[in-house]
N, C-alpha and C. Protein backbone atom coordinates (compact mmCIF):
# COMPACT_ATOMS: atom_id res chain seq x y z
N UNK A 1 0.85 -1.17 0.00
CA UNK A 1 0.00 0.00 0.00
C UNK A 1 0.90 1.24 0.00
N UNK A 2 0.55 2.12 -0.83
CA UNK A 2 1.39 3.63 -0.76
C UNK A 2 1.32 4.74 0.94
N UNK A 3 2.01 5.14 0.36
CA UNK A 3 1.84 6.23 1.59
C UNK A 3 1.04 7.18 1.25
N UNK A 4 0.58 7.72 0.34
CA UNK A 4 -0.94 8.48 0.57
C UNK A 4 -1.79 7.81 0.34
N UNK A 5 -2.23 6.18 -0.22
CA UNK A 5 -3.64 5.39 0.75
C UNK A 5 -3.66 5.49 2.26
N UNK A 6 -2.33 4.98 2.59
CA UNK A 6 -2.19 5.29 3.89
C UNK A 6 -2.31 6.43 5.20
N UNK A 7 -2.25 7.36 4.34
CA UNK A 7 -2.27 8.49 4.92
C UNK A 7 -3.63 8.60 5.06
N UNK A 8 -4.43 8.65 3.43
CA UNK A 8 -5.19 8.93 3.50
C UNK A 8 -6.64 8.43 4.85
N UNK A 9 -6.34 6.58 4.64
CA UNK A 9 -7.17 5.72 5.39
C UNK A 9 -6.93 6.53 7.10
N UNK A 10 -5.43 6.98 7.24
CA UNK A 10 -5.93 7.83 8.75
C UNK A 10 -6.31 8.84 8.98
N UNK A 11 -6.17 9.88 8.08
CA UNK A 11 -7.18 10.95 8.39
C UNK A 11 -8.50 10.59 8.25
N UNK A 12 -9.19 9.45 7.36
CA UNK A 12 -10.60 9.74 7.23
C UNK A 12 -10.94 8.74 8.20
N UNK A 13 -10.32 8.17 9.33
CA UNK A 13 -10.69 6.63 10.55
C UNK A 13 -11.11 8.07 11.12
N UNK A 14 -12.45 7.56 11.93
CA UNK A 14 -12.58 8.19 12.82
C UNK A 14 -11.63 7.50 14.76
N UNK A 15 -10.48 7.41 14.19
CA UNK A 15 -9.51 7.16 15.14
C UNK A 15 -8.46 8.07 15.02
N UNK A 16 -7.94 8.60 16.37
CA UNK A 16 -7.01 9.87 16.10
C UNK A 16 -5.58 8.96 16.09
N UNK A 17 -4.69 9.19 15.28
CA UNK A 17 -3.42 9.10 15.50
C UNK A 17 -2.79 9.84 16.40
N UNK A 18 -1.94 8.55 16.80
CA UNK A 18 -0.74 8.88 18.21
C UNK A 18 0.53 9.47 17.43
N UNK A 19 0.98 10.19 18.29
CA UNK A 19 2.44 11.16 17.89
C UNK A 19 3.84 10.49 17.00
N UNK A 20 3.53 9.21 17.49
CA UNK A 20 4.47 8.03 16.68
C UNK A 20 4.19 7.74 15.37
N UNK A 21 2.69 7.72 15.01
CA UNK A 21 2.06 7.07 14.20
C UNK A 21 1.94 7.95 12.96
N UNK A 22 1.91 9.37 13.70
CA UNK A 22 1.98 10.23 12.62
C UNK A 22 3.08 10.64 12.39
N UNK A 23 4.06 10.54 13.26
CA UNK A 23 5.90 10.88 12.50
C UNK A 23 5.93 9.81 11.51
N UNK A 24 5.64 8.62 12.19
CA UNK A 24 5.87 7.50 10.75
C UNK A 24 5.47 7.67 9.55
N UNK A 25 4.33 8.16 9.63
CA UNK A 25 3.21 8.46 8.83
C UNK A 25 3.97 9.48 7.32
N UNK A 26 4.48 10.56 8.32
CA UNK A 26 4.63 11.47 7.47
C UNK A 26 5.92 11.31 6.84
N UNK A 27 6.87 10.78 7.90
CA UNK A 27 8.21 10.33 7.07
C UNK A 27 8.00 9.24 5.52
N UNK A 28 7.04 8.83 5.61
CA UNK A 28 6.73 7.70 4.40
C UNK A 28 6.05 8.17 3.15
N UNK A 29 6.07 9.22 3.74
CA UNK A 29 5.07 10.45 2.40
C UNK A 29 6.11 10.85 2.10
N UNK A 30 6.99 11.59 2.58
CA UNK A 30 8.52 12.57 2.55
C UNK A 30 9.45 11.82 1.44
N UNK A 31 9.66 10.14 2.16
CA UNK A 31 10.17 9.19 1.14
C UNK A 31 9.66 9.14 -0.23
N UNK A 32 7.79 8.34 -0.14
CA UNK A 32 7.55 7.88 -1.32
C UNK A 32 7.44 9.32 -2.67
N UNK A 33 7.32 10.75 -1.84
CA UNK A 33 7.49 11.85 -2.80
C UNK A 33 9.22 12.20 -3.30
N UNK A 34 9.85 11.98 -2.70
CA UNK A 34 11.28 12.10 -3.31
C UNK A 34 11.68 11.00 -4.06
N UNK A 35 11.00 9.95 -4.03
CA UNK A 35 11.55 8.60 -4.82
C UNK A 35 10.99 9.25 -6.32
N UNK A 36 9.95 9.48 -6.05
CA UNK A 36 8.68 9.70 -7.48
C UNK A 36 9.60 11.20 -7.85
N UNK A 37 9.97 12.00 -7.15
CA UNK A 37 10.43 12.84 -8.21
C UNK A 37 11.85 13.01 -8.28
N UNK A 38 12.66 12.27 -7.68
CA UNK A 38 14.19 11.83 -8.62
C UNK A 38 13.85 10.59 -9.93
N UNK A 39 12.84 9.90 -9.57
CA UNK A 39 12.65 9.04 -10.81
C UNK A 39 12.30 9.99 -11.72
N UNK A 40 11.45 11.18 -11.37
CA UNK A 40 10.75 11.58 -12.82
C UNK A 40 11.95 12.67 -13.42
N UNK A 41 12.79 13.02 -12.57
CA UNK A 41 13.73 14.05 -12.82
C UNK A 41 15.01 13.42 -14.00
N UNK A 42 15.43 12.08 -13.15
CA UNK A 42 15.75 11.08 -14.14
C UNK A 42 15.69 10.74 -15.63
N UNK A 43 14.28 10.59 -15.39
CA UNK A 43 13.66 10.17 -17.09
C UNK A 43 13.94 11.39 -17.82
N UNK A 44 13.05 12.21 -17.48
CA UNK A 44 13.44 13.63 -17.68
C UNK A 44 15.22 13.84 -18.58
N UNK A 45 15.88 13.77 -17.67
CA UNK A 45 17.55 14.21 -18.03
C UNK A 45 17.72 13.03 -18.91
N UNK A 46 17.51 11.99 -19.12
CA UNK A 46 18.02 10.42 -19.92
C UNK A 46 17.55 11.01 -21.16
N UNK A 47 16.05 11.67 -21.55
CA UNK A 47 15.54 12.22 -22.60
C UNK A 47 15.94 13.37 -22.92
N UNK A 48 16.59 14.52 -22.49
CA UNK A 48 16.30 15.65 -22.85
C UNK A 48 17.61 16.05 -23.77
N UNK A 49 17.31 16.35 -24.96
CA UNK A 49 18.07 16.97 -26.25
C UNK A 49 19.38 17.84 -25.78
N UNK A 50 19.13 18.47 -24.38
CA UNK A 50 19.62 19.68 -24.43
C UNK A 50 21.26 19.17 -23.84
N UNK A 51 21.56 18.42 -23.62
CA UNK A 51 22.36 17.94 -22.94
C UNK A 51 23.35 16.79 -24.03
N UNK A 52 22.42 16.56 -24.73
CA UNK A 52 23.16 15.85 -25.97
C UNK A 52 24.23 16.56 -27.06
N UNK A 53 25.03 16.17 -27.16
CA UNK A 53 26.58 16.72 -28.09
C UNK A 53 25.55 16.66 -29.54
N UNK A 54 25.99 17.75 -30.29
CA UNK A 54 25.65 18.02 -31.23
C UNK A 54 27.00 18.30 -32.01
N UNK A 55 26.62 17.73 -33.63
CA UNK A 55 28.04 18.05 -34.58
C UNK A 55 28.18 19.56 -35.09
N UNK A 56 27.37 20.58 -34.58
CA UNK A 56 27.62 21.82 -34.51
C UNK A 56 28.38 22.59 -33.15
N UNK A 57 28.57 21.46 -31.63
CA UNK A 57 28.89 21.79 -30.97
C UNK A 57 30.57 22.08 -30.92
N UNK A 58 30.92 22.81 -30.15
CA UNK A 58 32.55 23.46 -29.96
C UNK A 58 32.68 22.62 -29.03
N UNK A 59 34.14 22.26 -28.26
CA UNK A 59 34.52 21.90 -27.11
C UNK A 59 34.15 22.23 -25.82
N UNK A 60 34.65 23.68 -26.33
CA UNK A 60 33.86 24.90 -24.91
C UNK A 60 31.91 24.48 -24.67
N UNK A 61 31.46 24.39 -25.54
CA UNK A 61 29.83 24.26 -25.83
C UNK A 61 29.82 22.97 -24.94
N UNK A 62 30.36 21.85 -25.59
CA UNK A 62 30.42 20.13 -24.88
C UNK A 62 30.50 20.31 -23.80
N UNK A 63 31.52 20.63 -22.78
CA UNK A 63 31.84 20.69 -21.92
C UNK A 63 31.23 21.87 -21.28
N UNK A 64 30.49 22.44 -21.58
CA UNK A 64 29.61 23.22 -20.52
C UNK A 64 28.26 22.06 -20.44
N UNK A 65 27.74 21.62 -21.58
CA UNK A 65 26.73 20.28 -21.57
C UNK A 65 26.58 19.38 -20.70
N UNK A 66 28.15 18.69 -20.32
CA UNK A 66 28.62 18.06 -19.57
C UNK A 66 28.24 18.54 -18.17
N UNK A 67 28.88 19.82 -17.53
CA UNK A 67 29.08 20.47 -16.46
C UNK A 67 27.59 20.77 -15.93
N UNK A 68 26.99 21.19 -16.78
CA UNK A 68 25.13 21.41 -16.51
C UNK A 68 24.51 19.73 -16.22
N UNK A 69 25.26 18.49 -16.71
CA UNK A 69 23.95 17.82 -16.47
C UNK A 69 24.94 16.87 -15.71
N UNK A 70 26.19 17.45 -15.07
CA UNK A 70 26.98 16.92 -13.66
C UNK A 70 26.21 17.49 -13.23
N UNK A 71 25.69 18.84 -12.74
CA UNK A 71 25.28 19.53 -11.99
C UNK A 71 23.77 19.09 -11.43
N UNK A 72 23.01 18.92 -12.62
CA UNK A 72 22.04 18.25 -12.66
C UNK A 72 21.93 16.67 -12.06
N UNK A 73 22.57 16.04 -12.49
CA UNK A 73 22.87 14.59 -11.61
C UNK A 73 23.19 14.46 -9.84
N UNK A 74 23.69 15.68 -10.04
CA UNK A 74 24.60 15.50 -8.31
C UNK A 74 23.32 16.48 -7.62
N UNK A 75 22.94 17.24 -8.33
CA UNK A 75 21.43 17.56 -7.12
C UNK A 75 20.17 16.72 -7.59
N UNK A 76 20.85 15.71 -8.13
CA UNK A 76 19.56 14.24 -8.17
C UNK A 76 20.02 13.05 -7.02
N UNK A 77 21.38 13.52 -7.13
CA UNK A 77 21.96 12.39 -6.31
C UNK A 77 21.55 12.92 -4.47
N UNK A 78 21.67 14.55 -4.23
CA UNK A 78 21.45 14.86 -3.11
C UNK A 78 19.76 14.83 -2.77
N UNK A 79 18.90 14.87 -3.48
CA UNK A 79 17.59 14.92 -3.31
C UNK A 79 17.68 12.97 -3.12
N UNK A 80 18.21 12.07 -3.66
CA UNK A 80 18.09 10.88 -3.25
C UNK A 80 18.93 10.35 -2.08
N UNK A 81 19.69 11.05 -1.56
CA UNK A 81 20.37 11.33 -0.05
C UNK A 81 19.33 11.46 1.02
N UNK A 82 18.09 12.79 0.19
CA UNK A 82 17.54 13.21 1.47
C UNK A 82 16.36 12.00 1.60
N UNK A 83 16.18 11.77 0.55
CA UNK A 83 15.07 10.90 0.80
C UNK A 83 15.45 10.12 1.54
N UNK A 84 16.52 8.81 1.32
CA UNK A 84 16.97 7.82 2.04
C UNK A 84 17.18 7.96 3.32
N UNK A 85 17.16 9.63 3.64
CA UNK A 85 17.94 9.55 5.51
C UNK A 85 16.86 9.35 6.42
N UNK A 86 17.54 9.37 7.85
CA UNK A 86 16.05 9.12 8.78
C UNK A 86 15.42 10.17 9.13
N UNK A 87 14.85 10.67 9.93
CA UNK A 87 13.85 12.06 10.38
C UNK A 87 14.59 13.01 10.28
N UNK A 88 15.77 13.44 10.81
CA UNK A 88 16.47 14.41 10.09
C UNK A 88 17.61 14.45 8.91
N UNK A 89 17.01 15.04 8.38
CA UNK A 89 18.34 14.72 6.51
C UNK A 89 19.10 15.95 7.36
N UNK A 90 20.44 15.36 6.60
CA UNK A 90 21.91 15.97 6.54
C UNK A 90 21.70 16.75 5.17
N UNK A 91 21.42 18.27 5.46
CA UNK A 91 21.44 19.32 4.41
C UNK A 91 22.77 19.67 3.84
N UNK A 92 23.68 19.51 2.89
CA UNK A 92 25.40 20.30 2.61
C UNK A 92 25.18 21.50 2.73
N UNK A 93 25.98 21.93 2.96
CA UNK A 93 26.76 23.28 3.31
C UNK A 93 26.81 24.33 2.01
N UNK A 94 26.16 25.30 1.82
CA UNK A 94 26.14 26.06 0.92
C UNK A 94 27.46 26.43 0.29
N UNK A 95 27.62 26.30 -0.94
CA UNK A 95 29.02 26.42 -1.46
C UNK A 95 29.71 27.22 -1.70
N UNK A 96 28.48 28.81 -2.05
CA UNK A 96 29.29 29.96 -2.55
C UNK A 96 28.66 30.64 -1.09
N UNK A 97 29.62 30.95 -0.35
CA UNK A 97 29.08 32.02 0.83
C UNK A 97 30.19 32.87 0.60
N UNK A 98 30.58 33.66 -0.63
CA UNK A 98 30.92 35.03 -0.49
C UNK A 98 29.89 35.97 -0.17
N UNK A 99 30.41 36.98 -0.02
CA UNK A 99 29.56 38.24 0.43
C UNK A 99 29.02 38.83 -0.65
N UNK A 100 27.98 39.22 -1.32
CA UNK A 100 27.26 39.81 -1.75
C UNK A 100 27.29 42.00 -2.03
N UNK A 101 27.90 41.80 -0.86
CA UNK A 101 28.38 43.50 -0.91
C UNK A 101 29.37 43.79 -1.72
């Protein structure tokens, strides 16, 4: 059974969920929504043109292609980090913290 049948079947019981029941509850929604959208993000990037070498492309061009859909992969890979962790995900550390002024 999914986690929003599940969800759903306890909000509409006229039985209240206990504090346990609903951390579980909600952690399994948290999961089964990050699974569903690194898969769809996935398909997504496996299909998309834009990322594909073209015989009009330059080196410089390729290799920015490349660098955009590293970029793209590795915040597929961290959104499938967060999913997998337990109640609290390990967020990374923001990369560019120069100053702005």
């Amino acid at each position: 059974m999914s986690a929003y049948s599940t969800a759903f079947r306890a909000l509409t019981s006229s039985r209240a969920l206990r504090p346990d029941e609903a951390a579980q509850l909600l952690a399994g929604l948290r999961i089964e929504t990050a699974e569903e959208l690194v898969a769809a993000a996935e398909k997504e990037l496996e299909h998309d043109s834009e990322f594909r070498r073209s015989p009009t492309d330059t080196e410089g061009e390729w290799r920015r292609k490349r660098r955009r859909y590293g970029a793209a992969m590795d915040a597929i890979g961290r959104l499938r980090s967060l999913a997998a962790a337990a109640l609290r995900p390990n967020l990374p550390n923001q990369r560019n913290n120069r100053s702005t002024s």
